[in-house]
Protein backbone atom coordinates (compact mmCIF):
# COMPACT_ATOMS: atom_id res chain seq x y z
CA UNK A 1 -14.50 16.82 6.67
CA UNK A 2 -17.56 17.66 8.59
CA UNK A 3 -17.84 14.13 9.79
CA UNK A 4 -14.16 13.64 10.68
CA UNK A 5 -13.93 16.80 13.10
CA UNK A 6 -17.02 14.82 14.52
CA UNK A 7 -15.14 12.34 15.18
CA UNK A 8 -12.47 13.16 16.46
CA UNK A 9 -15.30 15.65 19.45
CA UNK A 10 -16.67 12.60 20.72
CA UNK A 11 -13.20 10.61 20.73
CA UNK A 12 -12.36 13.84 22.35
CA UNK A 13 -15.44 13.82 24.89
CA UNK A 14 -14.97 9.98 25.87
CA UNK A 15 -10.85 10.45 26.77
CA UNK A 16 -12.59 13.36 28.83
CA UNK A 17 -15.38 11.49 30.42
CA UNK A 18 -12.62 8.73 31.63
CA UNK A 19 -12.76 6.35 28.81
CA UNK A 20 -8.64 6.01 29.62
CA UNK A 21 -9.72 4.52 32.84
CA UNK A 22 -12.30 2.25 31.95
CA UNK A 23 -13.13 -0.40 34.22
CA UNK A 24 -14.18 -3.09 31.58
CA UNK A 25 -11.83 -6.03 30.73
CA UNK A 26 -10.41 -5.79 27.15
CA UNK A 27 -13.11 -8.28 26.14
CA UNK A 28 -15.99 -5.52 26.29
CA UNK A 29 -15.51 -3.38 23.04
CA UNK A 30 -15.30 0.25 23.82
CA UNK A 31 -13.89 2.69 21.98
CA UNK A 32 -10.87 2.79 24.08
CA UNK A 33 -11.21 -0.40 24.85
CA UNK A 34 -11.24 -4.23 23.87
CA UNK A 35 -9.75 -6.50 21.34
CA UNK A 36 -9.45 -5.57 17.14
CA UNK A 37 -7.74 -7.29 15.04
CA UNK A 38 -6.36 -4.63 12.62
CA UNK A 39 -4.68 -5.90 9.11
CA UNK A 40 -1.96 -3.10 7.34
CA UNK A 41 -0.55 -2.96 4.34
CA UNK A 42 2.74 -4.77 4.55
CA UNK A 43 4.36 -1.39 2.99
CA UNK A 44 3.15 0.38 5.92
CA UNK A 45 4.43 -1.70 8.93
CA UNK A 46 7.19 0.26 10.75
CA UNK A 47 5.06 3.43 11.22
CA UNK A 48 2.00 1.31 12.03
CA UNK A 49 4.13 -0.61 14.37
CA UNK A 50 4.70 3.02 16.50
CA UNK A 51 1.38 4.23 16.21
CA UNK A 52 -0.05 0.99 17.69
CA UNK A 53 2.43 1.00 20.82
CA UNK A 54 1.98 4.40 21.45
CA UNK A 55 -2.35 3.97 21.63
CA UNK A 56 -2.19 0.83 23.83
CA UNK A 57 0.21 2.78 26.15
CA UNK A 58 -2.53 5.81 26.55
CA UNK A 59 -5.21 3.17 26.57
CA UNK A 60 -4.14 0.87 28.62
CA UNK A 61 -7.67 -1.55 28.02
CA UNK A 62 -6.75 -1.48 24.32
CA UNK A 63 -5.76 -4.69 22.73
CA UNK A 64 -4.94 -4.58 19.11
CA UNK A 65 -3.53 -7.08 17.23
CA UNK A 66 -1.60 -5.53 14.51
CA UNK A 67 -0.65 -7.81 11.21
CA UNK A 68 0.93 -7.21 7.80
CA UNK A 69 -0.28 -8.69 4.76
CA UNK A 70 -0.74 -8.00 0.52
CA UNK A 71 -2.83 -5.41 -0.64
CA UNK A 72 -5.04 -7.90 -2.28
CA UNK A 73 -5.01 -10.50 0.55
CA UNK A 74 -6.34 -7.65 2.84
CA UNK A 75 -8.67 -6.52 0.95
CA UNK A 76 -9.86 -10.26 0.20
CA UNK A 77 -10.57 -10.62 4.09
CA UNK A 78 -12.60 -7.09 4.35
CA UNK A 79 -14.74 -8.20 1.85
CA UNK A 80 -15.47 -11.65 3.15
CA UNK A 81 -16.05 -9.85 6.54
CA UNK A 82 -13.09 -11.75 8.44
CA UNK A 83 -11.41 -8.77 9.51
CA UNK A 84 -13.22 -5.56 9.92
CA UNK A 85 -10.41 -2.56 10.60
CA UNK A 86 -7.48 -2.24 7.64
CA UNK A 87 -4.92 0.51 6.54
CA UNK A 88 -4.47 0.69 3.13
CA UNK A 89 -2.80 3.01 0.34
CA UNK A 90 -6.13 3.34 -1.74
CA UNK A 91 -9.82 3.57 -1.33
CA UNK A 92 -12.12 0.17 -2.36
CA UNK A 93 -13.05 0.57 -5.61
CA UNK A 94 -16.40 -0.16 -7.45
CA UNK A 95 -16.44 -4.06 -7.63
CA UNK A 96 -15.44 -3.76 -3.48
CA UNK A 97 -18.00 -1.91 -2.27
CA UNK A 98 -20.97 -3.83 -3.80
CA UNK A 99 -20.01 -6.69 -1.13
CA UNK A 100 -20.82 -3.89 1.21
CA UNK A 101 -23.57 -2.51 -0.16
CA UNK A 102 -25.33 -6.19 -0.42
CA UNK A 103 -24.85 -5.98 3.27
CA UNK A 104 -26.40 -2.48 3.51
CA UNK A 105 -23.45 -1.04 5.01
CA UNK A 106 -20.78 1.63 4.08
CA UNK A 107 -17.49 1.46 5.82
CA UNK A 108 -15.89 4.34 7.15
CA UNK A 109 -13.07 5.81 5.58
CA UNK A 110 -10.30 8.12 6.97
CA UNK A 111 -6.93 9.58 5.03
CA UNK A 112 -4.51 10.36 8.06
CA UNK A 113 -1.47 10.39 5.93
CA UNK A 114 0.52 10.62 2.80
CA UNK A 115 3.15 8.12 2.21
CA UNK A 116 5.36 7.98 -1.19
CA UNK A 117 7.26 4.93 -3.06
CA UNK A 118 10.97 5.69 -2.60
CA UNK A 119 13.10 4.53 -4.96
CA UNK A 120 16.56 2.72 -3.98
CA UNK A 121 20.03 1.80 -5.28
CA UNK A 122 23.41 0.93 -3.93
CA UNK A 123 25.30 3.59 -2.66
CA UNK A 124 28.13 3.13 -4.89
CA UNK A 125 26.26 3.38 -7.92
CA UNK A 126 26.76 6.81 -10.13
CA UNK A 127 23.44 7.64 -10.45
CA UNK A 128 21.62 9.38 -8.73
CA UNK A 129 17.79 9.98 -10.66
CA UNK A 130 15.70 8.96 -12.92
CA UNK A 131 12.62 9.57 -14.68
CA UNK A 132 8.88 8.32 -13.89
CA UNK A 133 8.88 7.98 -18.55
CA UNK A 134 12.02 5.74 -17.88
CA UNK A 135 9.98 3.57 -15.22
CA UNK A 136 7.17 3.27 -17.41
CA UNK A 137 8.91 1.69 -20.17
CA UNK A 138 10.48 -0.94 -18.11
CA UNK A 139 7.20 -1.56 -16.48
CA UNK A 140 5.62 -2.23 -20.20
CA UNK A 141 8.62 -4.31 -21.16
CA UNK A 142 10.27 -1.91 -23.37
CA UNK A 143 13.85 -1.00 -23.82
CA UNK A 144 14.96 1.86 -21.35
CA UNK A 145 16.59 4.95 -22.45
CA UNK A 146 17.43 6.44 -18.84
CA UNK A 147 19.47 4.82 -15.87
CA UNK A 148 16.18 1.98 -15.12
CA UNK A 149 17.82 -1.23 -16.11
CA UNK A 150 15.81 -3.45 -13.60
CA UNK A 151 13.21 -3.40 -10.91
CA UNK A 152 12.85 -4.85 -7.66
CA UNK A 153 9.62 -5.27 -5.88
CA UNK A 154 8.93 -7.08 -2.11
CA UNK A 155 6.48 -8.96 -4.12
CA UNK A 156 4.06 -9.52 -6.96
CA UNK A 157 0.72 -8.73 -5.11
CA UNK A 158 2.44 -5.76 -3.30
CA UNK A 159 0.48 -2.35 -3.44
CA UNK A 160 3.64 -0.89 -5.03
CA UNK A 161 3.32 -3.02 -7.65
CA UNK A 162 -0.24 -2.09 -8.10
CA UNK A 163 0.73 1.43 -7.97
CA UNK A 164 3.19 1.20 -10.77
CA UNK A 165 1.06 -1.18 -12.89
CA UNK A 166 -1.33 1.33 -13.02
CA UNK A 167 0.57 4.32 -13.80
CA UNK A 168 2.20 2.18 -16.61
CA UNK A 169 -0.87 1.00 -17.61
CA UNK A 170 -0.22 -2.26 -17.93
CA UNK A 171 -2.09 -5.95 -16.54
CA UNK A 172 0.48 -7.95 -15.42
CA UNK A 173 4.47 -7.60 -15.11
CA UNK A 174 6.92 -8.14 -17.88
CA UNK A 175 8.86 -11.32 -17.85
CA UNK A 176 12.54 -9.19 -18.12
CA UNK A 177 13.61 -5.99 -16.02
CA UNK A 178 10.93 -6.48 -13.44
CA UNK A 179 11.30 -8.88 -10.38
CA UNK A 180 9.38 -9.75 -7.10
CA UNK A 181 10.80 -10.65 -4.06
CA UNK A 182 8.99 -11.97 -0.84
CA UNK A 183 9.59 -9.02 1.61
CA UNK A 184 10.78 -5.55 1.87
CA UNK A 185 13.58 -6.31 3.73
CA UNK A 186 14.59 -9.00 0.78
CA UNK A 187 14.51 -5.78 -1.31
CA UNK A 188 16.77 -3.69 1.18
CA UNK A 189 19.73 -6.65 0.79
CA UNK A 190 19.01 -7.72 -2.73
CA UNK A 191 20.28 -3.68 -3.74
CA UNK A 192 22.38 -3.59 -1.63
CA UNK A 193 24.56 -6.84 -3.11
CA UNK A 194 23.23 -5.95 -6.48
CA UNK A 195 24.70 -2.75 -8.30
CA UNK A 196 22.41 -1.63 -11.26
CA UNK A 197 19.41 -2.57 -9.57
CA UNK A 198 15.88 -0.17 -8.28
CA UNK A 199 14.51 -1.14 -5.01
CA UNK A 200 10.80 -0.24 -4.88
CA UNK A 201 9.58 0.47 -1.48
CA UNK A 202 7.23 1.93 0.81
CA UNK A 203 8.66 5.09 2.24
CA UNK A 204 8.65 4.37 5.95
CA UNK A 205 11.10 1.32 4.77
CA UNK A 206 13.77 3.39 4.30
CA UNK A 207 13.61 6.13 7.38
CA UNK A 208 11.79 3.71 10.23
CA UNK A 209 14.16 0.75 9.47
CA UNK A 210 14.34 -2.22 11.96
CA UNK A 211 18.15 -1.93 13.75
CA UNK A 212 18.59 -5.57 12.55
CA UNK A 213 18.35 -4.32 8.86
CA UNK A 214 20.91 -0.92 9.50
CA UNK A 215 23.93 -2.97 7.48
CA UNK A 216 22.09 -3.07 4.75
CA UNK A 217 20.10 0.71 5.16
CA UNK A 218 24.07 1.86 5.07
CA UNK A 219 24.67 0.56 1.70
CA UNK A 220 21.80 1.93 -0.46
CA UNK A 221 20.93 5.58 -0.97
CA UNK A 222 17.64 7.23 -2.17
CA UNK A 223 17.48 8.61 -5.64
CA UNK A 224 15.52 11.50 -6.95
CA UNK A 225 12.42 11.08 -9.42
CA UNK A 226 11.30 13.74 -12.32
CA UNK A 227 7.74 13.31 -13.10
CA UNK A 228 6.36 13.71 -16.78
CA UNK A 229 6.31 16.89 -18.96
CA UNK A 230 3.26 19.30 -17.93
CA UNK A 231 2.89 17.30 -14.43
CA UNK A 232 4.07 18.87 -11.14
CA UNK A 233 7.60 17.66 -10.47
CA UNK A 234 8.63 17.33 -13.63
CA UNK A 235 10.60 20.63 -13.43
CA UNK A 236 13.31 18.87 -11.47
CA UNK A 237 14.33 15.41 -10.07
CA UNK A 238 12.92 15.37 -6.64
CA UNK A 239 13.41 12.86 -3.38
CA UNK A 240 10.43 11.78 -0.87
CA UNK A 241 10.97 14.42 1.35
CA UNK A 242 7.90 15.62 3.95
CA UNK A 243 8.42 18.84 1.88
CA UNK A 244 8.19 18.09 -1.39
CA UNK A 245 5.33 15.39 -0.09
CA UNK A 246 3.34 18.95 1.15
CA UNK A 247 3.81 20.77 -1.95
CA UNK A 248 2.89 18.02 -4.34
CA UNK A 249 6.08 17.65 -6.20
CA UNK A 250 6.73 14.26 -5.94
CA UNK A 251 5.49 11.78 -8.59
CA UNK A 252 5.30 9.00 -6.81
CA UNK A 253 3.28 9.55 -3.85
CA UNK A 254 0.00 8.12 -2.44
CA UNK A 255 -2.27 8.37 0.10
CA UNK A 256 -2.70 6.47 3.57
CA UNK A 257 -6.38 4.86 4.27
CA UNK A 258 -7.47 3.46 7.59
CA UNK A 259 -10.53 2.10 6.57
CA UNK A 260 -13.18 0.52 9.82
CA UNK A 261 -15.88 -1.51 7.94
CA UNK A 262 -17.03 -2.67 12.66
CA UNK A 263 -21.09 -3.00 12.00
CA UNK A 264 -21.34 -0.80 15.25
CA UNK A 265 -19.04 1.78 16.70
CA UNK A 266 -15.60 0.07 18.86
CA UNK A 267 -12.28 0.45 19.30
CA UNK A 268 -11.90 0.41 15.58
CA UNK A 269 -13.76 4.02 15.40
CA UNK A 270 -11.43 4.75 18.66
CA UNK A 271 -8.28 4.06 16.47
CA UNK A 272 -9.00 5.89 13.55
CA UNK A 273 -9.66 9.03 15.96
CA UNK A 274 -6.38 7.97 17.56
CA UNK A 275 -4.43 8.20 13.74
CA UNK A 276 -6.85 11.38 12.54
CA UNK A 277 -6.09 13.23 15.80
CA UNK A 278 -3.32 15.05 17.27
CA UNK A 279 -1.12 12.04 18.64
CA UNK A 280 -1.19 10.20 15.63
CA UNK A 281 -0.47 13.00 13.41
CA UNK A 282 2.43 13.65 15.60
CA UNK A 283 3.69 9.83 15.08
CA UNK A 284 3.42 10.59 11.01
CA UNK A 285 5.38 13.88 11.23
CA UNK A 286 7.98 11.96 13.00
CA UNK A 287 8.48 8.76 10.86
CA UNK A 288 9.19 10.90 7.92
CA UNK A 289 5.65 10.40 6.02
CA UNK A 290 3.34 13.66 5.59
CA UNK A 291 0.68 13.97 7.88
CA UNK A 292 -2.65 14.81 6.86
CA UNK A 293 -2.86 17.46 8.88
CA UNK A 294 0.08 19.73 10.43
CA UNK A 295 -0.22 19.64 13.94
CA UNK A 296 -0.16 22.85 15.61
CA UNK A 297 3.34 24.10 17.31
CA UNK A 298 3.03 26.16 20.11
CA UNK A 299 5.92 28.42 20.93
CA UNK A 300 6.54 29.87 24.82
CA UNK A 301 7.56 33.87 24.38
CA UNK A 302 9.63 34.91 27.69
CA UNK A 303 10.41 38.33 28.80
């Protein structure tokens, strides 16, 4: 924590000190300033998307170059030191870090948000819930008992899918009840011409949707999730609401990771000040994720 309020004094002191107005070309790497290449968890685009049109417009000799890609694929170029900035929906684990540490170097890590897997069906199906026990036998293959018949994922390498695999603990995906698509917008239209069907997606999917995808965002509907017996949330079927996000209700949420693995400090440090700090916890207030931390509201008292 101690490091991150750092951070975020010296982003602070360099805005002050006209870093806004720097005179360099792009090409000179500042930390408001220059070219990165930043790599996001596909799950994750439409509220990147914002944040990363909002810095370049404060900064106006910021370039970044903002991509989507799998989990694994993104994690696969970290590694192998071809990209150096990512945003991710989990730390590197173990196995990860020793590529790092062979290197002699520990990549900084920053949570800025908390984002949740929102579960979707077709609007003019009758239910309306379902239960995290129900998605864990369809996940290991077994016969539901609840309202899961089938599952729907943008694809097999997706982070949701890691997400669930885990919680199910299970290696791989069953060959019936669970299927992989190529995008999250594939998702979006495949429930919403397919009754009986759960849409797995990220959570700024379904309330930062692309106008070109509305028809479809008109014809599917959020359900509610209770979690296990003894577990928070499992008093109740709840929704991914910013809410029930805060108070930790909500089985199925996760946490947002912009993780800057630049060998000296850049405009990837700049960025990650830029999510961690006030503007960019205003963005994730706004796009309906959970910031990770409320920023203040000031109120104006007249006479």
């Amino acid at each position: 924590m101690k490091k991150l309020v750092l951070l975020r004094h010296i982003f602070g002191l360099l805005v002050l000190f006209g870093a806004c107005n720097n005179p360099h070309p792009k090409e000179n790497q500042t930390i408001v300033g220059g070219k990165l290449q930043v790599l996001v968890d596909e799950t994750l685009l439409p509220v990147m998307e914002e944040q990363v049109a909002v810095f370049e417009h404060l900064y106006k000799q910021a370039d970044v170059a903002l991509s989507a890609a799998q989990e694994n694929q993104i994690v696969t170029k970290l590694v192998n030191n071809e990209v150096a900035v990512v945003v991710l929906t989990r730390q590197l684990n173990s196995e990860e870090m020793t590529f790092f540490e062979a290197r002699q170097f520990q990549p900084r890590v920053y949570q800025f948000a908390q984002d949740a897997l929102a579960l979707v069906i077709n609007k003019n199906s009758a239910d309306s819930a379902v239960t995290v026990d129900d998605i864990i036998r369809v996940m290991q293959g077994k016969e539901p008992v609840g309202h899961v018949s089938r599952l729907v994922f943008d694809n097999p390498n997706s982070s949701t899918v890691r997400y669930l695999k885990e919680l199910a603990g299970v290696d791989s995906l069953p060959t019936e009840g669970v299927y992989a698509l190529k995008s999250n917008s594939e998702v979006l239209k495949y429930v919403y011409e397919t009754p009986k069907t759960i849409g797995v997606l990220g959570l700024s999917w379904v309330v930062r949707l692309d106008s070109t995808l509305q028809q479809y965002a008109d014809g599917i509907k959020v359900i509610g999730v209770r979690n296990q017996v003894g577990k928070p949330g499992s008093d109740g079927f709840y929704k991914p609401s910013q809410s029930n996000l805060a108070e930790g209700i909500y089985p199925l949420s996760r946490s947002v990771y912009i993780i800057n693995a630049e060998p000296r400090k850049g405009l990837g440090m700049g960025f990650a000040a830029f999510l961690t700090g006030l503007s960019g916890q205003r963005i994730i207030l706004k796009s309906g994720l959970m910031p990770d931390s409320l920023p203040p509201r000031e109120l104006i008292i007249r006479k």
